[in-house]
Protein backbone atom coordinates (compact mmCIF):
# COMPACT_ATOMS: atom_id res chain seq x y z
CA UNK A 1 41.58 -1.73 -122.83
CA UNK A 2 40.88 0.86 -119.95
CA UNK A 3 38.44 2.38 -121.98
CA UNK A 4 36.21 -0.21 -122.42
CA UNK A 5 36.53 -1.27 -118.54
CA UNK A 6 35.54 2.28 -118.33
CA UNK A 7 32.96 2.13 -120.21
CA UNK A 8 31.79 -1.48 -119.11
CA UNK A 9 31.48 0.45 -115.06
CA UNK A 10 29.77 3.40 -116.55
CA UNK A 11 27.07 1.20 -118.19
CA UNK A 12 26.71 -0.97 -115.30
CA UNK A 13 25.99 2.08 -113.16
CA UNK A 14 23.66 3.73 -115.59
CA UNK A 15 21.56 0.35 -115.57
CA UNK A 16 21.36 -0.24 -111.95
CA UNK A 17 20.18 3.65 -111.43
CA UNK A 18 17.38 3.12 -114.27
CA UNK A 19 16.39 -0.16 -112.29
CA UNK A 20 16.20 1.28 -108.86
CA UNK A 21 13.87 4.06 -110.09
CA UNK A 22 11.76 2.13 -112.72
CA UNK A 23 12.82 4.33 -115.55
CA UNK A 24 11.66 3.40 -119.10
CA UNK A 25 14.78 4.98 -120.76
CA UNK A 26 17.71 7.72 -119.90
CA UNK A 27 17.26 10.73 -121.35
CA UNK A 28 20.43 11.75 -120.70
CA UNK A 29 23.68 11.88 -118.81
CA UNK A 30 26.46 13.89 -117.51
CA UNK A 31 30.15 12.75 -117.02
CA UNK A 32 33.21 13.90 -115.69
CA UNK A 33 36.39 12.30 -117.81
CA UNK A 34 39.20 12.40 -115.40
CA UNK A 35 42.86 13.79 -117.20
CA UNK A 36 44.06 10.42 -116.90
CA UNK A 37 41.21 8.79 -118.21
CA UNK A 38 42.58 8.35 -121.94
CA UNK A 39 39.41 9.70 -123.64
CA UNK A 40 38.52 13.23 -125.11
CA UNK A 41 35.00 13.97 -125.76
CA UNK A 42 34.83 12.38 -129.11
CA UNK A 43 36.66 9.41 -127.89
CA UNK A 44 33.85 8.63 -125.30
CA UNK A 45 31.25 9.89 -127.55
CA UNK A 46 32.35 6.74 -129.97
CA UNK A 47 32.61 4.69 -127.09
CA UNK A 48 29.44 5.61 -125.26
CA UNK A 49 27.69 5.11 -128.62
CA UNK A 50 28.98 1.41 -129.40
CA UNK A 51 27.88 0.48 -125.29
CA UNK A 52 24.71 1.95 -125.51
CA UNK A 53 23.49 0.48 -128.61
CA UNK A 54 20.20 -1.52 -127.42
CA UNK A 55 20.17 -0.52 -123.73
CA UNK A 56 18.25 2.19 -121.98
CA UNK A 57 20.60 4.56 -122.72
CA UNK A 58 20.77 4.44 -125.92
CA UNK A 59 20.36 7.93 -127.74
CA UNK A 60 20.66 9.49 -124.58
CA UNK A 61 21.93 12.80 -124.47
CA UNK A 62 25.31 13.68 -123.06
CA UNK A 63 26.79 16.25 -121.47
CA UNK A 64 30.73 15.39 -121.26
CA UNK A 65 33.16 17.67 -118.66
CA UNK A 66 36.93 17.15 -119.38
CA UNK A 67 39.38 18.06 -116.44
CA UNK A 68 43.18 18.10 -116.72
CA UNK A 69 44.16 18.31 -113.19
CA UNK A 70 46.57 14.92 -113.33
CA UNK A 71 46.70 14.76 -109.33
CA UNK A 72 42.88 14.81 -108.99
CA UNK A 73 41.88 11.49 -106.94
CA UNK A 74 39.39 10.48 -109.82
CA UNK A 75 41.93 11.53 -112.76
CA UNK A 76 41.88 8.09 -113.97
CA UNK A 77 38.25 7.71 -113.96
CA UNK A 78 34.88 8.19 -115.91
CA UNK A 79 32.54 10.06 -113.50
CA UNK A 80 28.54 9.85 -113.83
CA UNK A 81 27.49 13.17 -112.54
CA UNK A 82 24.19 13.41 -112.69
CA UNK A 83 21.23 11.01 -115.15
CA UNK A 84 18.29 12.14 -116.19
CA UNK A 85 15.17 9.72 -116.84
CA UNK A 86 11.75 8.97 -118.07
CA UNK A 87 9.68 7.05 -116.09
């Protein structure tokens, strides 16, 4: 199940950003899915969906990069760029 560890990380990380700045929900997110990462954009679409459901994230948008450069150091990784939120 790398996805969902993947997925678990990601969620983790969104939450503790939110926290530190007070945010009332994420708006939206970008993320970088390493080659190696086993998901396509519609895989982590479902995914991000099912993790989000009742957290701040929920409903947030997404904005989902794909690379396929196998010998990148983070090819096996899920990769928040950037969050957006309402505080």
């Amino acid at each position: 199940m790398h996805e969902a560890t993947l997925m678990e990380n990601l969620m983790q990380r969104i939450a503790e950003i939110a926290e530190a700045e007070q945010a009332r929900r994420v708006v939206g997110i970008s993320v970088w899915l390493g080659a190696l990462s086993h998901l396509s954009t519609e895989h982590f679409l479902e995914h991000f969906e099912r993790a989000s459901d009742g957290t701040i994230a929920e409903g947030a948008r997404l904005d989902v990069m794909v690379s396929d450069d196998l010998d990148d150091a983070d090819a096996q990784d899920v990769v928040l760029k950037s969050i957006e939120l309402e505080t």
